[in-house]
N, C-alpha and C. Protein backbone atom coordinates (compact mmCIF):
# COMPACT_ATOMS: atom_id res chain seq x y z
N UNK A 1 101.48 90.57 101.66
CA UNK A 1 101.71 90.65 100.23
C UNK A 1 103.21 90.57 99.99
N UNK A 2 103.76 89.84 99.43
CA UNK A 2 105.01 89.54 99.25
C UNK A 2 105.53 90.08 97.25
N UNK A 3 106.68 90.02 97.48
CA UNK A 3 106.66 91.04 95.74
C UNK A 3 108.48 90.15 95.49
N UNK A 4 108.59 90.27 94.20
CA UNK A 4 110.05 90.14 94.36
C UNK A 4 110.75 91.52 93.25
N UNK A 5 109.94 92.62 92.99
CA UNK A 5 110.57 93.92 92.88
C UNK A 5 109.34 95.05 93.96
N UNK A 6 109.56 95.01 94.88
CA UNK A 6 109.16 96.13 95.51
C UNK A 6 108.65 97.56 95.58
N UNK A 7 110.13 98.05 94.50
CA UNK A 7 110.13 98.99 93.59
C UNK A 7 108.53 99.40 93.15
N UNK A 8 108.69 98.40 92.11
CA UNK A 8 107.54 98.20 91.19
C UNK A 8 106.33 98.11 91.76
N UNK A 9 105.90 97.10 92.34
CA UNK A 9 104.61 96.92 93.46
C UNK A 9 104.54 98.29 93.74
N UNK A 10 105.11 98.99 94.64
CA UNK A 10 104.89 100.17 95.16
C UNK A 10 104.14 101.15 94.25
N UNK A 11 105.02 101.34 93.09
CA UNK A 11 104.68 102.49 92.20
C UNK A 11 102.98 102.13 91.70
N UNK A 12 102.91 100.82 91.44
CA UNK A 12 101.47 100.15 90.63
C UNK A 12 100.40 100.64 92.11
N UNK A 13 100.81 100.28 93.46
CA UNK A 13 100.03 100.41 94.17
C UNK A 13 99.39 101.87 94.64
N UNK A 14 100.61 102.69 94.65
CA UNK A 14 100.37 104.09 94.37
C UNK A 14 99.06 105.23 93.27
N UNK A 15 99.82 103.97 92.33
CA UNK A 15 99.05 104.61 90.59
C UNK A 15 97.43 104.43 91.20
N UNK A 16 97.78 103.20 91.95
CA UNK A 16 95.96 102.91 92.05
C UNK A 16 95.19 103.66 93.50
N UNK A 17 96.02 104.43 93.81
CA UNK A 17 95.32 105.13 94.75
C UNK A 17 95.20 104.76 96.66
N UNK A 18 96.44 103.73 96.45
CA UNK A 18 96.67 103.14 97.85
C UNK A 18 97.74 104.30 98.43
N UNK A 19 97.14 104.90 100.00
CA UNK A 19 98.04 105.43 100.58
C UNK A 19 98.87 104.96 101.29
N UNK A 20 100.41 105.11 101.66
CA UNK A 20 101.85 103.95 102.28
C UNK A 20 101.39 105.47 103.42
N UNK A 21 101.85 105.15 104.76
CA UNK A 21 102.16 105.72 105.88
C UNK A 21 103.56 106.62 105.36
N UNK A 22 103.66 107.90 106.11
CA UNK A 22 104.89 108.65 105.95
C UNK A 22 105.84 108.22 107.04
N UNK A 23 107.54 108.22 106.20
CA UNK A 23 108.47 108.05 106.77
C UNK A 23 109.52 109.24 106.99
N UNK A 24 109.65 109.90 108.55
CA UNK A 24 110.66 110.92 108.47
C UNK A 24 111.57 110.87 107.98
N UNK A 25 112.42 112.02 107.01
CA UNK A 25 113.57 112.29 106.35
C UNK A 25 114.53 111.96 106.88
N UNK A 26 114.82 111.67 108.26
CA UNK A 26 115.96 111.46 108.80
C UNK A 26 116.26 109.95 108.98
N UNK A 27 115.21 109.23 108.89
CA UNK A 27 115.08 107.61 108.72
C UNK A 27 116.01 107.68 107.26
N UNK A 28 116.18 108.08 105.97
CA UNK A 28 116.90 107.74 105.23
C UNK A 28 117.85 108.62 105.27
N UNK A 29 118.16 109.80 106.32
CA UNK A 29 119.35 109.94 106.41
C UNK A 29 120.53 109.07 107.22
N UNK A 30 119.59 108.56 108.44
CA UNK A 30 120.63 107.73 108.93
C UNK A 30 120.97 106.60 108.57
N UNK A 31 120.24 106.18 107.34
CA UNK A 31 119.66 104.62 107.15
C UNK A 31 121.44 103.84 106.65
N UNK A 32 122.12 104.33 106.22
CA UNK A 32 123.59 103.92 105.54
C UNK A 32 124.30 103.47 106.97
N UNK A 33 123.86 104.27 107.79
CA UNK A 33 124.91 104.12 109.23
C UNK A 33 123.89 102.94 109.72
N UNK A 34 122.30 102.46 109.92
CA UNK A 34 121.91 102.11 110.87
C UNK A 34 121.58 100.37 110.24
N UNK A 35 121.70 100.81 108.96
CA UNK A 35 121.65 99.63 108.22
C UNK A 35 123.05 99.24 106.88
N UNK A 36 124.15 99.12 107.62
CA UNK A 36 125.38 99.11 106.62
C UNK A 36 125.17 98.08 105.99
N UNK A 37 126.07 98.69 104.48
CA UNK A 37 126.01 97.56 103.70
C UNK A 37 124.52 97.25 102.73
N UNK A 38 123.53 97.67 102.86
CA UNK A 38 122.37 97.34 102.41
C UNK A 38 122.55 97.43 100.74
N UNK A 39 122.90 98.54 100.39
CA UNK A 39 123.16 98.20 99.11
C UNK A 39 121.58 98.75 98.05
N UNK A 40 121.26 99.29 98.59
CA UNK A 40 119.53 99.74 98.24
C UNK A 40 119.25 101.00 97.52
N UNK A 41 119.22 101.47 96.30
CA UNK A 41 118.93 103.10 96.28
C UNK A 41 118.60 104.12 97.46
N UNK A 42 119.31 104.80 98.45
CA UNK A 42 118.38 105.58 99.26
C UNK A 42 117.25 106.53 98.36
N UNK A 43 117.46 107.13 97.68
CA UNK A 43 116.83 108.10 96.89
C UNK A 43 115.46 107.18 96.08
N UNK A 44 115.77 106.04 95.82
CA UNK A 44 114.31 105.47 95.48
C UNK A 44 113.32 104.69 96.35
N UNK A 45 114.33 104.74 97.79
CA UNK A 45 113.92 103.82 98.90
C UNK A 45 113.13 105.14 99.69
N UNK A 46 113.56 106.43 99.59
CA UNK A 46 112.78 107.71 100.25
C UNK A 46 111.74 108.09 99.47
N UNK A 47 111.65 108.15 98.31
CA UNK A 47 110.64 108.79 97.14
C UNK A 47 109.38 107.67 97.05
N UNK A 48 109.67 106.49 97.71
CA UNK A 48 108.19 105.31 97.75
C UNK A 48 108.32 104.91 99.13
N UNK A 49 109.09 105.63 99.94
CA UNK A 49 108.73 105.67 101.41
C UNK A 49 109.07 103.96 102.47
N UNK A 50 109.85 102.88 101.66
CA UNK A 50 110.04 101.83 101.64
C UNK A 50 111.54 101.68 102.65
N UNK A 51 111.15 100.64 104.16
CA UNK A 51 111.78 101.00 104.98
C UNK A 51 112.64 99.72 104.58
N UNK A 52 114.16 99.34 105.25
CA UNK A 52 114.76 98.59 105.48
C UNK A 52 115.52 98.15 106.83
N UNK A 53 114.59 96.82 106.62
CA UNK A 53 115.77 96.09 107.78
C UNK A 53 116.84 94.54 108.14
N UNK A 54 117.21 94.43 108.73
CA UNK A 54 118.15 93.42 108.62
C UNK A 54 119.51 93.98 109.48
N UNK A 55 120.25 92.56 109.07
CA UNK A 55 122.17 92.78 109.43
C UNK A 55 122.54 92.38 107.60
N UNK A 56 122.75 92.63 106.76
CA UNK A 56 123.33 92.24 105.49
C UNK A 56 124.59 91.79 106.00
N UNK A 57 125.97 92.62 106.72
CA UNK A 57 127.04 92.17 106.80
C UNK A 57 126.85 91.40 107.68
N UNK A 58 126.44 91.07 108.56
CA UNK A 58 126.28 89.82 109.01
C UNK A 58 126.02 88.75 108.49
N UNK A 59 125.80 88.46 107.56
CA UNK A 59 124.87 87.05 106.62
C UNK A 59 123.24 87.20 107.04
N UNK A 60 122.71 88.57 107.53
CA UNK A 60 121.06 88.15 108.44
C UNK A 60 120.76 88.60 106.94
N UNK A 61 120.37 88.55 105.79
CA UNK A 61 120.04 89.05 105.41
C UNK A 61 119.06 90.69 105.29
N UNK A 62 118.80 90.89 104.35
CA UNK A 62 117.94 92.79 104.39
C UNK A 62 116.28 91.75 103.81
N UNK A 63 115.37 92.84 104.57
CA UNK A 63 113.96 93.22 104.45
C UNK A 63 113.49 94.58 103.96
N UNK A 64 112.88 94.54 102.91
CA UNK A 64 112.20 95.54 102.08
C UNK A 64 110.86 95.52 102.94
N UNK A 65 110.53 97.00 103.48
CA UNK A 65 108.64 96.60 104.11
C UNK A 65 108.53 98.07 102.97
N UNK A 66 106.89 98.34 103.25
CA UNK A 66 106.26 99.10 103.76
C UNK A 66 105.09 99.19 104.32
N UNK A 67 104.59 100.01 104.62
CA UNK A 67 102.82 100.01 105.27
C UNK A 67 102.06 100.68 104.54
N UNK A 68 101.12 100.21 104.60
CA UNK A 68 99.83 101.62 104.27
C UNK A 68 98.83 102.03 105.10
N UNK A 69 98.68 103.24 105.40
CA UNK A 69 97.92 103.84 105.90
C UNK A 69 96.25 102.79 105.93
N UNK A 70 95.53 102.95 106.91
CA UNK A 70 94.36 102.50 106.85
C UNK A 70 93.40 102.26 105.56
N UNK A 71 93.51 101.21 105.29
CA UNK A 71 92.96 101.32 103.57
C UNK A 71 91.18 100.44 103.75
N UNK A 72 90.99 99.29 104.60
CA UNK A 72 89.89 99.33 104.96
C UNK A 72 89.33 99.23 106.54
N UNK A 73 90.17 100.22 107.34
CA UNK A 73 89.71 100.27 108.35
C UNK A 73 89.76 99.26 109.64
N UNK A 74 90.20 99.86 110.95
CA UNK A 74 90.97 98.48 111.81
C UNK A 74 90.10 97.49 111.70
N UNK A 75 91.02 96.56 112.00
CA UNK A 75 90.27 94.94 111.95
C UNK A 75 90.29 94.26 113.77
């Protein structure tokens, strides 16, 4: 599923009762050091549990994920 506000997707997917997998607190504490430069709300990127990755200062560009928990069961 691809989105171009993330943000948003998230919150709609939430409203409707989809569970995202939990991300430890310390993933967005280190996230400024492990991902410089990103440029991302931490505080809205922890509160919808939405991980980031990439090199930004590099030119690799950043990736917005998240997961959800088992919603219909392994495939």
């Amino acid at each position: 599923l691809g989105s171009n506000d993330i943000y948003s997707s998230v919150d709609v997917l939430s409203s409707r009762g989809i569970p995202f997998q939990d991300t430890p607190e310390t993933y967005y504490d280190l996230l400024d050091e492990r991902v410089a430069g990103h440029g991302e709300p931490n505080a809205e990127l922890k509160q919808r549990k939405i991980l980031v990755d990439g090199a930004p200062t590099d030119g690799q560009g950043l990736l917005l994920q998240i997961f959800t928990q088992n919603v219909i069961g392994p495939i």
